[in-house]
Protein backbone atom coordinates (compact mmCIF):
# COMPACT_ATOMS: atom_id res chain seq x y z
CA UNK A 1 38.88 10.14 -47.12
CA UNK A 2 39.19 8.48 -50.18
CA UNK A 3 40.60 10.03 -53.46
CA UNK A 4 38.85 9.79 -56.79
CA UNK A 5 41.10 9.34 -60.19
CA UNK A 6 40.03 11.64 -62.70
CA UNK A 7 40.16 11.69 -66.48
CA UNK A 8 39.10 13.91 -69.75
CA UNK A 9 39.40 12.89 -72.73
CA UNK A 10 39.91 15.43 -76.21
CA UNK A 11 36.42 14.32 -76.84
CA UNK A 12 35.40 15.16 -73.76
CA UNK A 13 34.36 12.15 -72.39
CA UNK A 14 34.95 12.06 -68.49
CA UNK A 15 35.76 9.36 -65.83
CA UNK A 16 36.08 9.48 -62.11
CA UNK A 17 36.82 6.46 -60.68
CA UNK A 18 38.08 5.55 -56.42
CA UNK A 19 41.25 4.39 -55.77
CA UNK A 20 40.26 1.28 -54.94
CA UNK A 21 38.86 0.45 -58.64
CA UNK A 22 42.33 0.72 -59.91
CA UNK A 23 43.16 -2.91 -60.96
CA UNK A 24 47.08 -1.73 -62.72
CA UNK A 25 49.25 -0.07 -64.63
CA UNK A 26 50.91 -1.04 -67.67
CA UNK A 27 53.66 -0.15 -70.12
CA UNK A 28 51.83 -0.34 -73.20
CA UNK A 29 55.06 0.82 -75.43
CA UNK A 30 57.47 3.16 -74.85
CA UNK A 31 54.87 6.52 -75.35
CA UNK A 32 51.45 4.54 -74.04
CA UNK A 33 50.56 3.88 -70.14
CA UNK A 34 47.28 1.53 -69.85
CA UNK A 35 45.39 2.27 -66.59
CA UNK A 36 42.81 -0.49 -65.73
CA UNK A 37 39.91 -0.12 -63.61
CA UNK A 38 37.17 -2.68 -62.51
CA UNK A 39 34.27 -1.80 -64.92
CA UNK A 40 31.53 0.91 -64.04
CA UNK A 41 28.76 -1.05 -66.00
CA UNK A 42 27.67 -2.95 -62.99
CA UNK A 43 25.57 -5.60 -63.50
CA UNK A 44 25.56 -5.01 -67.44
CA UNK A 45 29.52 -5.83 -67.29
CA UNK A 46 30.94 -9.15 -67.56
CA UNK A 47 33.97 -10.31 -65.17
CA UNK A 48 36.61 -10.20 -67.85
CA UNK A 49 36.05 -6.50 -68.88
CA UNK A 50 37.65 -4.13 -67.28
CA UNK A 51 37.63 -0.02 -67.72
CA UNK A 52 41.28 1.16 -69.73
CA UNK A 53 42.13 4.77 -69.90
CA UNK A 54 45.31 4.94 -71.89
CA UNK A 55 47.94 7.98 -71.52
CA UNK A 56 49.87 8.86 -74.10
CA UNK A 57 52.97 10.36 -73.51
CA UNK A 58 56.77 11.13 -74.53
CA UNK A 59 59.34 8.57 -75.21
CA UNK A 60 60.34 6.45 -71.63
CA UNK A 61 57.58 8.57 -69.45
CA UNK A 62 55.98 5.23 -68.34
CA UNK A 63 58.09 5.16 -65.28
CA UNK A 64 57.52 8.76 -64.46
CA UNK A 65 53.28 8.50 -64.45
CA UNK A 66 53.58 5.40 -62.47
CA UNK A 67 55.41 6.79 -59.97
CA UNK A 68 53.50 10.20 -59.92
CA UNK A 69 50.17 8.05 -59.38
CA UNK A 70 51.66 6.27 -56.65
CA UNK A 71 52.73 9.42 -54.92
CA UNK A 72 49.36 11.02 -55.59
CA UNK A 73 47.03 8.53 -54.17
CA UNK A 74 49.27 8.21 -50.98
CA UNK A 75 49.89 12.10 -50.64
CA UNK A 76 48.51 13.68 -47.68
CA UNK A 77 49.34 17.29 -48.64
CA UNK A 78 47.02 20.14 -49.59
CA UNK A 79 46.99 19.91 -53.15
CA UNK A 80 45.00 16.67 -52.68
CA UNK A 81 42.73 17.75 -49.74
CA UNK A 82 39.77 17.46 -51.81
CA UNK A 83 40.28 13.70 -52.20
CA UNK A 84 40.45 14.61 -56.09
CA UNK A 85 43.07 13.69 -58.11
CA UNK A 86 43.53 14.80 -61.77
CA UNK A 87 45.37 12.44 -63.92
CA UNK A 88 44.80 13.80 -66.97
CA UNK A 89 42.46 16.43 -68.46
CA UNK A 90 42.45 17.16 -72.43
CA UNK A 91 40.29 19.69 -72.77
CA UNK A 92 41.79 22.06 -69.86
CA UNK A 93 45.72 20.84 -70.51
CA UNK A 94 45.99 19.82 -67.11
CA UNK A 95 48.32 16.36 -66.38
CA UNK A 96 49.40 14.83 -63.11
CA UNK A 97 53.24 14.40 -64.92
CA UNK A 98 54.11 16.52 -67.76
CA UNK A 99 55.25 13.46 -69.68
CA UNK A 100 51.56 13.29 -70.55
CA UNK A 101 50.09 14.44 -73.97
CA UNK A 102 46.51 13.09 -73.96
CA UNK A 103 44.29 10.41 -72.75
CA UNK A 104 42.09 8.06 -74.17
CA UNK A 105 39.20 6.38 -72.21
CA UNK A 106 38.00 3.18 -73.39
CA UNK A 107 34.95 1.82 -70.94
CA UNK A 108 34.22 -1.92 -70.36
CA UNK A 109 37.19 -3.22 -72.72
């Protein structure tokens, strides 16, 4: 089964998005995480935009979210059964690593 990255935003804007969309993860500064997906605008995108959700989190916590992603989209235990995997949620205060403050989702950047 495949597992579905979820995100929701304070403004509660939501994204869902396979595992296999994720194009990387990046170390925006020392309190931002940039996740990139392959765009959800289909045939409206163009090949050099991409979907960013960026985290927001405390000082260094780049390292912890990356490897709390990787362990979630490889996990095989119960808590993941579903095939959903929540990342980050504003609105109900739930995070995958509780490094992370908030989320911001920024579609076909």
């Amino acid at each position: 089964m495949e597992k579905f990255l979820y995100f929701n935003d304070g403004d509660n804007d939501v994204a869902m998005y396979p595992v296999h969309s994720l194009i990387g993860v990046t170390c925006a500064s020392n309190t931002a995480t940039i996740i990139n997906f392959a765009n959800t605008l289909g045939a409206n995108a163009t090949e050099d935009k991409r979907d960013k959700i960026t985290l927001t989190h405390g000082a260094g916590g780049e390292i912890l979210i990356m490897k709390a992603l990787a362990r979630a989209v490889n996990a095989t235990g119960p808590q993941y059964s579903d095939g959903l995997v929540v990342v980050a949620d504003d609105i109900d205060g739930v995070y995958l690593d509780a490094t992370i403050t908030a989320v911001d989702i920024d579609l076909d950047s």
